[in-house]
Protein backbone atom coordinates (compact mmCIF):
# COMPACT_ATOMS: atom_id res chain seq x y z
CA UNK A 1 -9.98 -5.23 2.58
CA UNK A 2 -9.06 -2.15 1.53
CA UNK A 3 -10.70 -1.41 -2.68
CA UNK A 4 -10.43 0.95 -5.26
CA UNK A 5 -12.16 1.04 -8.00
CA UNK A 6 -11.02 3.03 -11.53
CA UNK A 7 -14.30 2.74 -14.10
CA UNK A 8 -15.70 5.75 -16.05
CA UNK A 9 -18.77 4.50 -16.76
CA UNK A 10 -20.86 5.71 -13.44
CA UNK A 11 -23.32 2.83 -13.07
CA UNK A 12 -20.73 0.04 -13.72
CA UNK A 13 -19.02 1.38 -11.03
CA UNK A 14 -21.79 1.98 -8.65
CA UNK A 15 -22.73 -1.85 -9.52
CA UNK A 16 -18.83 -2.86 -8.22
CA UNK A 17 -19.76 -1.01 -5.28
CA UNK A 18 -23.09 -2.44 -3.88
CA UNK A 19 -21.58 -5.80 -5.15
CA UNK A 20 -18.41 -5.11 -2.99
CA UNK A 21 -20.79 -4.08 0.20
CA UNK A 22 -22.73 -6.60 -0.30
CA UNK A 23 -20.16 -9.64 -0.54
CA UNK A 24 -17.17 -8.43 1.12
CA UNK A 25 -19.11 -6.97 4.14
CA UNK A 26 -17.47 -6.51 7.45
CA UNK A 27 -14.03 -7.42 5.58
CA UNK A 28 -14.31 -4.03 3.70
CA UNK A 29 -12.55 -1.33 5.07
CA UNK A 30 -12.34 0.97 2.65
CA UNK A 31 -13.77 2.04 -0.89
CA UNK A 32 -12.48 4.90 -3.16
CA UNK A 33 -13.92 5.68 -7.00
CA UNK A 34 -12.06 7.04 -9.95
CA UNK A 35 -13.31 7.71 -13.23
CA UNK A 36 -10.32 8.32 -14.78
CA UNK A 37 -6.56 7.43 -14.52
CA UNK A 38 -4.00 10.03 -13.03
CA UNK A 39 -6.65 11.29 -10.19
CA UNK A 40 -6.08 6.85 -9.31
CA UNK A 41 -2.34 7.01 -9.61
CA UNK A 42 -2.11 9.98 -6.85
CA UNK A 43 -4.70 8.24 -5.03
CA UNK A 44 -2.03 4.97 -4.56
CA UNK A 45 1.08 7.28 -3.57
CA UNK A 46 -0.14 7.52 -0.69
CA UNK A 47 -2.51 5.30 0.60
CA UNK A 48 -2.37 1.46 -0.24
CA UNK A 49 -4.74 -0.74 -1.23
CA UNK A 50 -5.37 -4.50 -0.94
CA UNK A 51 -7.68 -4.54 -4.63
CA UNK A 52 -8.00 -2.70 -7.47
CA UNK A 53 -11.30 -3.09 -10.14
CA UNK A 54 -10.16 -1.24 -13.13
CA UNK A 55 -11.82 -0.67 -16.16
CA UNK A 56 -9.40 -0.63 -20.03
CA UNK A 57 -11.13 1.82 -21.57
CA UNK A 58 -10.85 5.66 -19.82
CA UNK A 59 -12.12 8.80 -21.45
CA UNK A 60 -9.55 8.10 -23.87
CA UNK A 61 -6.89 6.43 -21.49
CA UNK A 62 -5.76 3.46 -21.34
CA UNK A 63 -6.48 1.33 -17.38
CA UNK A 64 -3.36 -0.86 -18.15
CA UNK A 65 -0.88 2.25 -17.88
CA UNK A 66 -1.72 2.34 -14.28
CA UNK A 67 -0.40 -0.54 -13.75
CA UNK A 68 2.76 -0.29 -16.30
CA UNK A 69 3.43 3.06 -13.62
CA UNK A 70 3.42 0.98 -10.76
CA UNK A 71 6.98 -0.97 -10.53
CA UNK A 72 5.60 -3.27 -8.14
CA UNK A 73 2.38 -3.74 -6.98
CA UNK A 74 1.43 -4.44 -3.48
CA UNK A 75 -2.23 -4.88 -4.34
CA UNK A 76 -4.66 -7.33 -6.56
CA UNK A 77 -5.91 -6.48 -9.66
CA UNK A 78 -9.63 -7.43 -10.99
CA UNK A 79 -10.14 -6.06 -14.62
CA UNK A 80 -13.55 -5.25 -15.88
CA UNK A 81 -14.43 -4.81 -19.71
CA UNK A 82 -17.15 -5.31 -21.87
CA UNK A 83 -14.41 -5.48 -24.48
CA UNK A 84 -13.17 -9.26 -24.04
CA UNK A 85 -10.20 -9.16 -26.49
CA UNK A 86 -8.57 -7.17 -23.80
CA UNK A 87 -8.89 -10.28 -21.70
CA UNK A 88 -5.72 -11.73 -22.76
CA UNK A 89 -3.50 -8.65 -22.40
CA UNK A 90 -5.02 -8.45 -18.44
CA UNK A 91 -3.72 -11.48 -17.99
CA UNK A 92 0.06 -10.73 -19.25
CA UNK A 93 0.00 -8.18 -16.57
CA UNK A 94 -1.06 -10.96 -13.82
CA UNK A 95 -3.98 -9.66 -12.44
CA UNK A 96 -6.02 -11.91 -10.60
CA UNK A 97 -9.40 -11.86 -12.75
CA UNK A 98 -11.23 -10.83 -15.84
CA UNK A 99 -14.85 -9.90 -15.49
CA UNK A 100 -16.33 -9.48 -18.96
CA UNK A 101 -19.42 -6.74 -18.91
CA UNK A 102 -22.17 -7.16 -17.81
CA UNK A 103 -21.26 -9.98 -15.09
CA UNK A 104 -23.46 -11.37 -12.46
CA UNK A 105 -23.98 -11.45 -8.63
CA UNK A 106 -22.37 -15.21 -8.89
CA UNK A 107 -19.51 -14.39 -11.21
CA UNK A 108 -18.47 -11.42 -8.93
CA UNK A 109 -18.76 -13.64 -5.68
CA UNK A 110 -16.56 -16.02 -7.50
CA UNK A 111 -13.92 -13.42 -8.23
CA UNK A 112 -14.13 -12.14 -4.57
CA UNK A 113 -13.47 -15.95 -2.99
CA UNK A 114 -10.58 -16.37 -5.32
CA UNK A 115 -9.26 -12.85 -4.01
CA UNK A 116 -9.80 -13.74 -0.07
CA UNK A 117 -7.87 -17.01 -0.80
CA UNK A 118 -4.92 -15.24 -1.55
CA UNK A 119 -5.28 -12.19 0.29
CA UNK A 120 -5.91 -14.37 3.57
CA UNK A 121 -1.90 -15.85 2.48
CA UNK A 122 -0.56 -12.60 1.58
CA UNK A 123 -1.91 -10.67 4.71
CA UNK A 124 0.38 -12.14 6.64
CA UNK A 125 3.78 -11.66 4.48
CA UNK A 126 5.57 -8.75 3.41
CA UNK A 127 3.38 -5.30 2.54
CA UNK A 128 4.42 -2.45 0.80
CA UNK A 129 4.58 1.74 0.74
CA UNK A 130 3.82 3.37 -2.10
CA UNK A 131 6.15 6.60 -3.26
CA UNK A 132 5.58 8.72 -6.06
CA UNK A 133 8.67 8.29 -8.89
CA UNK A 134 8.24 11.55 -11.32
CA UNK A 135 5.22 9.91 -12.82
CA UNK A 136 5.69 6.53 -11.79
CA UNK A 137 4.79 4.87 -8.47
CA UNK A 138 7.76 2.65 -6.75
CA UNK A 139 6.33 0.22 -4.09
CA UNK A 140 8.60 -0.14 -1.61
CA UNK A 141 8.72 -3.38 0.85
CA UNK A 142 8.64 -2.63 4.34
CA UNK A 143 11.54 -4.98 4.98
CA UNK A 144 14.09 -2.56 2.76
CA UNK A 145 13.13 0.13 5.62
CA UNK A 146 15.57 0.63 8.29
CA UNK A 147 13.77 3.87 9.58
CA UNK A 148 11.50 7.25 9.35
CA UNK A 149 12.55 10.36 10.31
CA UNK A 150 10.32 13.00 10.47
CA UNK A 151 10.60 16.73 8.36
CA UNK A 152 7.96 18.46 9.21
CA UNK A 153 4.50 17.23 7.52
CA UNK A 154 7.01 15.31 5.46
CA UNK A 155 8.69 11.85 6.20
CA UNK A 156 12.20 10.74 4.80
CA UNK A 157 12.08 6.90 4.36
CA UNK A 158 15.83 5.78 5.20
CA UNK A 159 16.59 2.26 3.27
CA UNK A 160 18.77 -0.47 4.02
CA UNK A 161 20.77 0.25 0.25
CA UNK A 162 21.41 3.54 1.47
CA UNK A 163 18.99 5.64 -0.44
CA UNK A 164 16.25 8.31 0.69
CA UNK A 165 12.91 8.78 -0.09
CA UNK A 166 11.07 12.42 1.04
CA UNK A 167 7.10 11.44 1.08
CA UNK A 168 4.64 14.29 2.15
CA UNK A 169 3.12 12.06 4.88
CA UNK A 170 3.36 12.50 8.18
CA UNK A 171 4.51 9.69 11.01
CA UNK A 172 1.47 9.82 12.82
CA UNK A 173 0.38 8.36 9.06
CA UNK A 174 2.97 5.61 8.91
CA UNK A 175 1.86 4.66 12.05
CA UNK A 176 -1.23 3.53 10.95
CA UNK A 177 -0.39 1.08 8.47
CA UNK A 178 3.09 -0.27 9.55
CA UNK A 179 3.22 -3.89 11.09
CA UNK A 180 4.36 -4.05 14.70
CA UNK A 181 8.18 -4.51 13.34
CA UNK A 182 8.27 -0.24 13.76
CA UNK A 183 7.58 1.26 16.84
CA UNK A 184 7.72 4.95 17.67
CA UNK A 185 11.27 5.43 19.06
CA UNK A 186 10.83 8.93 19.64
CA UNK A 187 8.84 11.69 18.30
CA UNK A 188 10.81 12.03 15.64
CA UNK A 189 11.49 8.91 14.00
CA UNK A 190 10.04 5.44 13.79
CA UNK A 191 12.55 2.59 13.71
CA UNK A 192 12.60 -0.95 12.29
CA UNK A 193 12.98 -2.81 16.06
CA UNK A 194 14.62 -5.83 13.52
CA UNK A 195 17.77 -3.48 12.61
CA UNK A 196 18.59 -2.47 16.09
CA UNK A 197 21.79 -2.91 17.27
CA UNK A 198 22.10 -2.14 20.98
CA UNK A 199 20.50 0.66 23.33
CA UNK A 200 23.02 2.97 24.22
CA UNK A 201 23.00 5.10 27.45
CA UNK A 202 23.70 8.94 27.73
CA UNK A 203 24.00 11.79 30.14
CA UNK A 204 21.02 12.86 32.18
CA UNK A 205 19.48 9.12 31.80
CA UNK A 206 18.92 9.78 28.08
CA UNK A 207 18.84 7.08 25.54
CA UNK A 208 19.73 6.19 21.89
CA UNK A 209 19.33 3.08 19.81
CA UNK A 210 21.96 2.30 17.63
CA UNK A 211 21.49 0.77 13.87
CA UNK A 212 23.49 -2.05 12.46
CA UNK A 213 24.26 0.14 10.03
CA UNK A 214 25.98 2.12 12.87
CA UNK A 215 22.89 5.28 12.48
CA UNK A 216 22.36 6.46 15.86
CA UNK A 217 18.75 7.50 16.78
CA UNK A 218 17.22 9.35 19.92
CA UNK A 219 14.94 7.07 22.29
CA UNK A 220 12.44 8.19 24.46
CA UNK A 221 12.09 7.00 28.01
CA UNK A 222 8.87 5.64 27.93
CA UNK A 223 9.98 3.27 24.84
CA UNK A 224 13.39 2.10 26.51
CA UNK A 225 11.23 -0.45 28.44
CA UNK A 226 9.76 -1.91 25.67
CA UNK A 227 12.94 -2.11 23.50
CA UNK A 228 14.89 -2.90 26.65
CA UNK A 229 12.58 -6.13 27.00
């Protein structure tokens, strides 16, 4: 389970912390703090997350604009206040819980179980990528993605509608986090195996793979076996 937590108030969020190592355990994967907004938002462009603890009130800011910037969110929201008028308005935005300051051990657990129910269901379905819109994050499903191509330490993201998206991530990157739908055509791209055509055959026993969408993409030899099977 991969967390972040957003909370400006240092030993509220070092409590979240030891509670989340403590509770989660060997299902937590990664942790990242935030004590204020924007640094969060920047955080999500580029690496996505499975829950999010976030605090309302932020040196001034306000936590539910995070998630008014993200169109769609690939990730579970727990919201923490010692405010608990703001306990209504965290639930118009659907998160998953409301943890009213100070909360215990037990209430915390309780919040975590009702977040592994759901994340055990949703682990298997569709994820998401996040990519930075001005100052808005778009989430974007991996089944809209017919393919990567690689620009240098950037990646375009080519989509089904047509559209392009240029992230500053690398492939090696992607490859870390896609499902095993994409495989590594060739150096230069990583393809959606479920919007393959047909492998077509060259000179000089080169190899391409051609889209439904009629794209036409170079293939290594050592993948043509396992897209050939």
């Amino acid at each position: 389970m991969r967390v972040l937590i957003v909370d400006d108030e240092p030993p509220s969020a070092r409590g979240i912390e030891r509670y989340c190592k403590e509770v989660i355990g060997n299902d937590l994967e990664s942790l990242k703090m935030f004590d204020s907004l924007f640094p969060a938002i920047y955080y999500l462009e580029e690496n996505p997350i499975d829950l999010l603890f976030l605090d309302v009130e932020l040196n001034g800011e306000n936590g539910f604009d995070l998630l008014k910037n993200i169109e769609k969110q690939s990730f579970y929201t727990i919201v923490t206040s010692s405010h608990t008028e703001y306990a209504v308005q965290a639930f118009e935005h659907s998160v998953l819980d409301f943890l009213p300051k100070p909360f215990t051990k037990t209430r915390f657990e309780a919040a975590i179980q009702k977040m592994k129910n759901v994340w055990g269901v949703r682990s298997k379905t569709i994820r998401f990528i996040p990519v930075k819109k001005d100052i808005s994050v778009e989430m974007i499903s991996f089944e809209d993605i017919l393919y990567f191509e690689s620009d240098k330490n950037y990646t375009i993201i080519h989509l089904k509608s047509g559209e392009k998206e240029r992230v500053r991530r690398t492939l090696d990157k992607y490859m870390e986090i896609l499902p095993p739908q994409f495989i590594r055509a060739h150096k230069s791209c990583i393809v959606n195996k479920f919007e393959v055509l047909r492998i077509l055959h060259g000179k000089n026993n080169t190899f391409q793979l051609q889209l439904k969408n009629k794209v036409q993409l170079p293939l290594s030899r050592s993948m043509y076996v396992e897209f050939s099977s």
